[in-house]
PDB file of N, CA and C in Angstrom:
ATOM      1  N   UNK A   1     -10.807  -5.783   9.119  1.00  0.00           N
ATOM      2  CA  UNK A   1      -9.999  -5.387   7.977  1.00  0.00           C
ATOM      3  C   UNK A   1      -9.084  -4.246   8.409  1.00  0.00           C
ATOM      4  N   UNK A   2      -8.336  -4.498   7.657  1.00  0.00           N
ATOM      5  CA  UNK A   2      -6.811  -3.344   8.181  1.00  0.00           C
ATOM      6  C   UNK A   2      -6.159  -2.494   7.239  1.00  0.00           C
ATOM      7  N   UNK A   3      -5.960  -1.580   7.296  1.00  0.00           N
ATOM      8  CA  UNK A   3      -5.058  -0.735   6.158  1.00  0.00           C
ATOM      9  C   UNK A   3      -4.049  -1.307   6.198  1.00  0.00           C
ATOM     10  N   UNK A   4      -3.238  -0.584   4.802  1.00  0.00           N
ATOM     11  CA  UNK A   4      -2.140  -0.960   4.609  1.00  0.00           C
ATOM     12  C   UNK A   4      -0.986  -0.316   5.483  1.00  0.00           C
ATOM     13  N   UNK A   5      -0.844   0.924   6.267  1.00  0.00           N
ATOM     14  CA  UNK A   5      -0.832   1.511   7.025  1.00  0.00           C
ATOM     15  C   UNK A   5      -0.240   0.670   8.344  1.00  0.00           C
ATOM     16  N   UNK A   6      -1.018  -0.250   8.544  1.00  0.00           N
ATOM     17  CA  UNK A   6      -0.689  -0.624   9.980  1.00  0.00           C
ATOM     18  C   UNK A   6      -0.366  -1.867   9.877  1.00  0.00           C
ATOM     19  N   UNK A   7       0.460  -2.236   8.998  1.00  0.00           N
ATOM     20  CA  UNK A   7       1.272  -3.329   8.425  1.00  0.00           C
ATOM     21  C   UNK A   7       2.798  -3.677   9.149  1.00  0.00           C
ATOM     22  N   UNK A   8       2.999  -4.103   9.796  1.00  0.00           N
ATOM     23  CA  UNK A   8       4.685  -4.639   9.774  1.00  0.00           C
ATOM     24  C   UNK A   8       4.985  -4.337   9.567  1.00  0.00           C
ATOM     25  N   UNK A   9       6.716  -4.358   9.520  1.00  0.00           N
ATOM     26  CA  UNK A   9       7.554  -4.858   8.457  1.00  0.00           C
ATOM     27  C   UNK A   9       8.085  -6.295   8.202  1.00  0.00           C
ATOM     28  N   UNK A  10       8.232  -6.394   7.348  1.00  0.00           N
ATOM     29  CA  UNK A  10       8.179  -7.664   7.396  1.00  0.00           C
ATOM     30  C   UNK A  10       7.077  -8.414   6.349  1.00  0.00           C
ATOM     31  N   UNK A  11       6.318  -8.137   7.018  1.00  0.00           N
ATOM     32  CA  UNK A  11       5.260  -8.605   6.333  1.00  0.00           C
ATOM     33  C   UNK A  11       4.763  -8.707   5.296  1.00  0.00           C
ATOM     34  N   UNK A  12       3.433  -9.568   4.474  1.00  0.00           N
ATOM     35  CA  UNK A  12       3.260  -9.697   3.297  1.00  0.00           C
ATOM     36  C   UNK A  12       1.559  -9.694   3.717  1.00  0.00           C
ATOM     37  N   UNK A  13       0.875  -8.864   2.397  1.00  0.00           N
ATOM     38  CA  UNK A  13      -0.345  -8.919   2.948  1.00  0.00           C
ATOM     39  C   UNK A  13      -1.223  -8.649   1.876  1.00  0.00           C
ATOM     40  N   UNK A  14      -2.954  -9.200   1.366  1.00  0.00           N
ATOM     41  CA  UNK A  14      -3.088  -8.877   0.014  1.00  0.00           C
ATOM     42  C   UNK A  14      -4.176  -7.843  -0.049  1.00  0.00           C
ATOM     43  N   UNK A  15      -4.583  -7.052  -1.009  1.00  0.00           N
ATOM     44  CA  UNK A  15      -5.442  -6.084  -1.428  1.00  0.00           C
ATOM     45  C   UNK A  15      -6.706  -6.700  -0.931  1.00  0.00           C
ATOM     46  N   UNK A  16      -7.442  -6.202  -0.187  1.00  0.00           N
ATOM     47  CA  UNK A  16      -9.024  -6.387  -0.339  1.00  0.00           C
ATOM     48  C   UNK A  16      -9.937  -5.375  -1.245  1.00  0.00           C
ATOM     49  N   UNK A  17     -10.123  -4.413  -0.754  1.00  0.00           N
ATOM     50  CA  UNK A  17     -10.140  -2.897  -1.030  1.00  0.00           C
ATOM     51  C   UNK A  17      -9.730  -1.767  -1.421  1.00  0.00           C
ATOM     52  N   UNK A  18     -10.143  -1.097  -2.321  1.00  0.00           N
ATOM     53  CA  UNK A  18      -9.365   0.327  -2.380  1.00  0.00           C
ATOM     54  C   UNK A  18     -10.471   1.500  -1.984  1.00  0.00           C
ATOM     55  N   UNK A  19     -10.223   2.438  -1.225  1.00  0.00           N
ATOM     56  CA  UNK A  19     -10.933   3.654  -0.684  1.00  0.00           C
ATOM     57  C   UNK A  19     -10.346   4.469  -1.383  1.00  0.00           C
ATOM     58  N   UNK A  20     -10.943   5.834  -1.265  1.00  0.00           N
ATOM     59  CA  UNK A  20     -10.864   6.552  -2.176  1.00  0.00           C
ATOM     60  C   UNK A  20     -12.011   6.678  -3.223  1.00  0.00           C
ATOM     61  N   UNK A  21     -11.453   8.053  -4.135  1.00  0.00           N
ATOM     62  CA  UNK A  21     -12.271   8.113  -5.746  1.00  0.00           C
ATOM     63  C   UNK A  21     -11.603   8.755  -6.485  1.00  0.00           C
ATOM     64  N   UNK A  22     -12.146   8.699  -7.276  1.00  0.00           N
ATOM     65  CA  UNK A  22     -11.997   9.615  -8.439  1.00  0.00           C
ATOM     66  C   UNK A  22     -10.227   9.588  -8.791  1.00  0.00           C
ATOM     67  N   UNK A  23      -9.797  10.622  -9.032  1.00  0.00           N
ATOM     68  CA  UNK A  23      -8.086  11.022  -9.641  1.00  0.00           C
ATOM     69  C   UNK A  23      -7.172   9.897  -8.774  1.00  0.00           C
ATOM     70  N   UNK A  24      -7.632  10.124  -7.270  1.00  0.00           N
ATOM     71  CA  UNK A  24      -6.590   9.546  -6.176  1.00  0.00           C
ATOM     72  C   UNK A  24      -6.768   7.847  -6.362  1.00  0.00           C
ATOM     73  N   UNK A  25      -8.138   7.184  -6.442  1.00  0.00           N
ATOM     74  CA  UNK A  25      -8.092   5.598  -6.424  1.00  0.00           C
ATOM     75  C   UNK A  25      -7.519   5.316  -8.103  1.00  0.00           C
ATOM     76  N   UNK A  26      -7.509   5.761  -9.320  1.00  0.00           N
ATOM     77  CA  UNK A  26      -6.798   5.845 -10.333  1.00  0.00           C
ATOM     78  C   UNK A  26      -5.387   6.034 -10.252  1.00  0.00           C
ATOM     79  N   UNK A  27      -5.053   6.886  -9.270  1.00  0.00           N
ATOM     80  CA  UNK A  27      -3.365   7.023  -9.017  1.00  0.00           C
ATOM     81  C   UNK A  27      -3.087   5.424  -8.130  1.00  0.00           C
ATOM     82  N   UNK A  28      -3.529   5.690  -7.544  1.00  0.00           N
ATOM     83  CA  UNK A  28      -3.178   3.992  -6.661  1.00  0.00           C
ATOM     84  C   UNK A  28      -3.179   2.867  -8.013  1.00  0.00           C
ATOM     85  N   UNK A  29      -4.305   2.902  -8.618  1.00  0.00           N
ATOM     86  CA  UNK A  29      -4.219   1.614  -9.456  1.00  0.00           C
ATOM     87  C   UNK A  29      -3.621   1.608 -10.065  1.00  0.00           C
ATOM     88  N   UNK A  30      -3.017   2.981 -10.993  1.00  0.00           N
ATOM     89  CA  UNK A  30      -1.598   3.046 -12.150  1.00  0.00           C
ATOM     90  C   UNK A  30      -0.542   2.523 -11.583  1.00  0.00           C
ATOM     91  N   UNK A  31      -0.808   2.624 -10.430  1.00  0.00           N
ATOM     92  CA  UNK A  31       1.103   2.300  -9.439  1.00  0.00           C
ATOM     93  C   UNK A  31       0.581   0.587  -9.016  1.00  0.00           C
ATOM     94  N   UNK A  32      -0.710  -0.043 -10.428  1.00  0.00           N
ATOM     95  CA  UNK A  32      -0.449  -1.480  -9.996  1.00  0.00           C
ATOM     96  C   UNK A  32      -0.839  -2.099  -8.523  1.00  0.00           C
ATOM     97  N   UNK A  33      -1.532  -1.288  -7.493  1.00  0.00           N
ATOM     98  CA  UNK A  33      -2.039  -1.549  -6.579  1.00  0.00           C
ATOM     99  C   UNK A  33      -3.348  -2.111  -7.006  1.00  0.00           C
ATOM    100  N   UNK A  34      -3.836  -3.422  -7.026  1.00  0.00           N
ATOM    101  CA  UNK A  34      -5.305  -3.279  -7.232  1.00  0.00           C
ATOM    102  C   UNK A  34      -6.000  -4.604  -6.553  1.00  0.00           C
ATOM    103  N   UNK A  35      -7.086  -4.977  -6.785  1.00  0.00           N
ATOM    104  CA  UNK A  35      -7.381  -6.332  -5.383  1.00  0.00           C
ATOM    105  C   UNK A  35      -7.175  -6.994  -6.328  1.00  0.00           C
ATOM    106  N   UNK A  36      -6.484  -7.961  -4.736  1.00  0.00           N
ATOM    107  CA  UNK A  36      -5.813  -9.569  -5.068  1.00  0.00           C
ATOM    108  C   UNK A  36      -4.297  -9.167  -5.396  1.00  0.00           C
ATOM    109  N   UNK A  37      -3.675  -8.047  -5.524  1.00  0.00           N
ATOM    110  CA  UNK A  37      -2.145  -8.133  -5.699  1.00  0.00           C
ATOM    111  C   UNK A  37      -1.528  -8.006  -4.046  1.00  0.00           C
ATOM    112  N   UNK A  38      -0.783  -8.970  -4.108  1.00  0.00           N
ATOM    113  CA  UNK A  38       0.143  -9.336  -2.852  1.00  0.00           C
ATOM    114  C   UNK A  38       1.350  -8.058  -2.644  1.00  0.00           C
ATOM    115  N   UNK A  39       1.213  -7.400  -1.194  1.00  0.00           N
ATOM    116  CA  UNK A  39       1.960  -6.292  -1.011  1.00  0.00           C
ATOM    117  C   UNK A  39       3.060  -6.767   0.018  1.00  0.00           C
ATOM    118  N   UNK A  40       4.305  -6.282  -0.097  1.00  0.00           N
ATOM    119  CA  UNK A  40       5.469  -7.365   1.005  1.00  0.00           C
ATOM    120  C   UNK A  40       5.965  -5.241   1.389  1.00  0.00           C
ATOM    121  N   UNK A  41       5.985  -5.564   2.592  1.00  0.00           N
ATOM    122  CA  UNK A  41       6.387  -4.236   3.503  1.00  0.00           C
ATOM    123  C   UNK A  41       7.725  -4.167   4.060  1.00  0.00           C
ATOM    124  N   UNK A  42       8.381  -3.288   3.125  1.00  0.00           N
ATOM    125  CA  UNK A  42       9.904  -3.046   3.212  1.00  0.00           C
ATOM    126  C   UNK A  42      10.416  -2.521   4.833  1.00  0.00           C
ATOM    127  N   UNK A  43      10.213  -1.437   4.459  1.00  0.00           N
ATOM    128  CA  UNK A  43      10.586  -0.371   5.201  1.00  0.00           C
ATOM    129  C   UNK A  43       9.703   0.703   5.673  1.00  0.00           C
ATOM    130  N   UNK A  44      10.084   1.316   6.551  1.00  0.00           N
ATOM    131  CA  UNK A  44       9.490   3.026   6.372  1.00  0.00           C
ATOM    132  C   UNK A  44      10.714   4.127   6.776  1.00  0.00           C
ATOM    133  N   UNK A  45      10.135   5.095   6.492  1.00  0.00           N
ATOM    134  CA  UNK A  45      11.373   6.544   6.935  1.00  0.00           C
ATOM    135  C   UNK A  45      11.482   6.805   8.518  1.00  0.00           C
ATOM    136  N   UNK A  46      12.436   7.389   8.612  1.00  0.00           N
ATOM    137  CA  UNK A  46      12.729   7.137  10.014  1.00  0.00           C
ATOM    138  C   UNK A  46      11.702   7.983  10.697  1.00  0.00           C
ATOM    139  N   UNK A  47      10.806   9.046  10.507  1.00  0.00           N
ATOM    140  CA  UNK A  47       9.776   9.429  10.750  1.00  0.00           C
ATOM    141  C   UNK A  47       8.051   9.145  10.594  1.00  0.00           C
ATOM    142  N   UNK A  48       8.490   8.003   9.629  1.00  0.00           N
ATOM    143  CA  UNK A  48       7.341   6.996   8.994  1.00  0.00           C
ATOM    144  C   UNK A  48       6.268   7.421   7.746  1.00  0.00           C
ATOM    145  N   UNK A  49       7.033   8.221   7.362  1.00  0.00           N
ATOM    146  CA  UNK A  49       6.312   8.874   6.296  1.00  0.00           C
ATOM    147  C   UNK A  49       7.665   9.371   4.745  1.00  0.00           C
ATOM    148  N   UNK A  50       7.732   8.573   4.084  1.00  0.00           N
ATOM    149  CA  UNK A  50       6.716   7.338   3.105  1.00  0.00           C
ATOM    150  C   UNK A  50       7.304   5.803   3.430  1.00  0.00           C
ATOM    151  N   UNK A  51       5.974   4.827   3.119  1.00  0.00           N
ATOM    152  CA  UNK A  51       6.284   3.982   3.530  1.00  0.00           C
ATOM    153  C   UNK A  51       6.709   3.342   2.277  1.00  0.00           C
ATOM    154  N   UNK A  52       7.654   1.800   2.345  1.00  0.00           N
ATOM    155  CA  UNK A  52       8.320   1.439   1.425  1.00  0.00           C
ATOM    156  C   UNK A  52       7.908   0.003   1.186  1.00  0.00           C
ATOM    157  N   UNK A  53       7.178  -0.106   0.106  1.00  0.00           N
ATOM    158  CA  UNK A  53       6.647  -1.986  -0.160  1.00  0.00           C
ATOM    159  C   UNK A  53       7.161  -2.407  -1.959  1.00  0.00           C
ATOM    160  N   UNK A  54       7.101  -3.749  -1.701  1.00  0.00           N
ATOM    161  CA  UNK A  54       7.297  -4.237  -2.966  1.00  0.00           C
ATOM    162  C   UNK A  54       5.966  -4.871  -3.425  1.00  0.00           C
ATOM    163  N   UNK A  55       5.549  -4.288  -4.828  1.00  0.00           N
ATOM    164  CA  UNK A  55       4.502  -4.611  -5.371  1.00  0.00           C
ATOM    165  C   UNK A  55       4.667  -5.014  -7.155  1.00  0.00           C
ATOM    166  N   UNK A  56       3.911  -6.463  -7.293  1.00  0.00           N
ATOM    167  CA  UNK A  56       4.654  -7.055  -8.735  1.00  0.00           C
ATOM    168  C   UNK A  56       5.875  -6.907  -9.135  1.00  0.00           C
ATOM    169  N   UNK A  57       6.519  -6.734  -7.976  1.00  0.00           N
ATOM    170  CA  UNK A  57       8.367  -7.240  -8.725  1.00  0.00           C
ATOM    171  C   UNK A  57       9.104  -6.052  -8.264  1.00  0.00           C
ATOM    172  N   UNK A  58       8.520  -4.767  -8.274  1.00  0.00           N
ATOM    173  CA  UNK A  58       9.039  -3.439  -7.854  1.00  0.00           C
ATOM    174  C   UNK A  58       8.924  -2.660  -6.597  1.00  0.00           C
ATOM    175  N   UNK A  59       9.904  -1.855  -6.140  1.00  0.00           N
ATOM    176  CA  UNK A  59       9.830  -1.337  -5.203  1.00  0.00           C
ATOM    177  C   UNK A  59       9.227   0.149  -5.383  1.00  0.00           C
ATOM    178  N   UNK A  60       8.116   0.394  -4.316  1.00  0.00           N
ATOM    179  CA  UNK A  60       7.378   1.751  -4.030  1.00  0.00           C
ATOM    180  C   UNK A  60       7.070   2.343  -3.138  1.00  0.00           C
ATOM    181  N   UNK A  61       7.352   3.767  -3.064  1.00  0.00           N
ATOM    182  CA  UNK A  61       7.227   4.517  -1.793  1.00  0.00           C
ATOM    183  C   UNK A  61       4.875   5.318  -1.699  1.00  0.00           C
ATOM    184  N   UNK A  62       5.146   5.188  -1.356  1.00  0.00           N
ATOM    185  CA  UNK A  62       3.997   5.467  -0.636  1.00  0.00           C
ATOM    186  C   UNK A  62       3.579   6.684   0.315  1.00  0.00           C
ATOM    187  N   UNK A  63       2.714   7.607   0.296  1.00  0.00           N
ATOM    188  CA  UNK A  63       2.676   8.605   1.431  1.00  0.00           C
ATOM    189  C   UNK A  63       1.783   7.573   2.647  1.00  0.00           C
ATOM    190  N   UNK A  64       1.665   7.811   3.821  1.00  0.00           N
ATOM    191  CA  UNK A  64       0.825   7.437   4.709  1.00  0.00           C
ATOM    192  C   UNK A  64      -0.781   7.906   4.168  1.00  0.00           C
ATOM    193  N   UNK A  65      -0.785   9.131   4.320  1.00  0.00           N
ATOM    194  CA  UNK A  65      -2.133   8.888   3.290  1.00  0.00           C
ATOM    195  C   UNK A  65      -2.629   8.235   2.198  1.00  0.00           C
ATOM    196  N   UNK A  66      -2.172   7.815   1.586  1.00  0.00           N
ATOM    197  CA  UNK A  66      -2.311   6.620   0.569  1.00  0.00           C
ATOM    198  C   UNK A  66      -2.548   5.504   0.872  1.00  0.00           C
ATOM    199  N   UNK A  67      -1.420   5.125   1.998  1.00  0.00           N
ATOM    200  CA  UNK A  67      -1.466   3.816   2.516  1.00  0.00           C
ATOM    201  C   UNK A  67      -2.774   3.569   3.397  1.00  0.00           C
ATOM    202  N   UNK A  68      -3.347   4.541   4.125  1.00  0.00           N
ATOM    203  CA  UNK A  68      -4.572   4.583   4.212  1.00  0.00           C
ATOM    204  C   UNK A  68      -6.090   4.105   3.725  1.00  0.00           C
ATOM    205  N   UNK A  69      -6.051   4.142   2.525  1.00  0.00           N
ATOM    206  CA  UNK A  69      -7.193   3.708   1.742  1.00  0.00           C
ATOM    207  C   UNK A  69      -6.696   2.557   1.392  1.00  0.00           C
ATOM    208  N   UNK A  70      -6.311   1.733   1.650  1.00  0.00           N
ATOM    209  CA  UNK A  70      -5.443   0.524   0.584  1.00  0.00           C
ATOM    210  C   UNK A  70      -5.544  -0.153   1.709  1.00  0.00           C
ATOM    211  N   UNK A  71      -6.841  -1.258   1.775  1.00  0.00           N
ATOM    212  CA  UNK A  71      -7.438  -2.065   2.846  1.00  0.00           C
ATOM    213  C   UNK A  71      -6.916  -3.745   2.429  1.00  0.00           C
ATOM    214  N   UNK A  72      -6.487  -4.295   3.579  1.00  0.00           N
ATOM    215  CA  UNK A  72      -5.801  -5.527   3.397  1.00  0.00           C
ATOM    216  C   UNK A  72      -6.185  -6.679   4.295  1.00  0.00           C
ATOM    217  N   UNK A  73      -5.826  -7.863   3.997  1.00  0.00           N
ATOM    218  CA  UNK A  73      -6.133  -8.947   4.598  1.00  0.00           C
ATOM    219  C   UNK A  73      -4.638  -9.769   5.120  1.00  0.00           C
TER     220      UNK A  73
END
């Protein structure tokens, strides 16, 4: 299993997991991250920090720490 983190670009890939607790796995799920939603990997910053995916129709930036806990298949 792989974070979301070490994703392509390009690529499309779906939720298995969320890591984390408490305040922080609640912030992920408000922003509609949750298992079984399909994540498509835009972009990142030219330093790679935040990363840029489309999730249910919208585009979202992401810190690398975030993208971290957000385990994919």
């Amino acid at each position: 299993m792989k974070t979301l983190r070490e994703v392509k670009i390009g690529e499309t890939v779906k939720v298995v997991k969320l890591g984390g607790e408490g305040a922080l796995k609640r912030r992920i799920m408000d922003m509609g991250i949750t298992k079984g939603v399909e994540i498509f990997m835009r972009k990142t910053a030219p330093l790679g920090d935040p990363v840029e995916v489309t999730v249910r129709g919208y585009e979202l930036s992401l810190r690398k720490a975030d993208a971290e806990i957000i385990f994919v298949e």
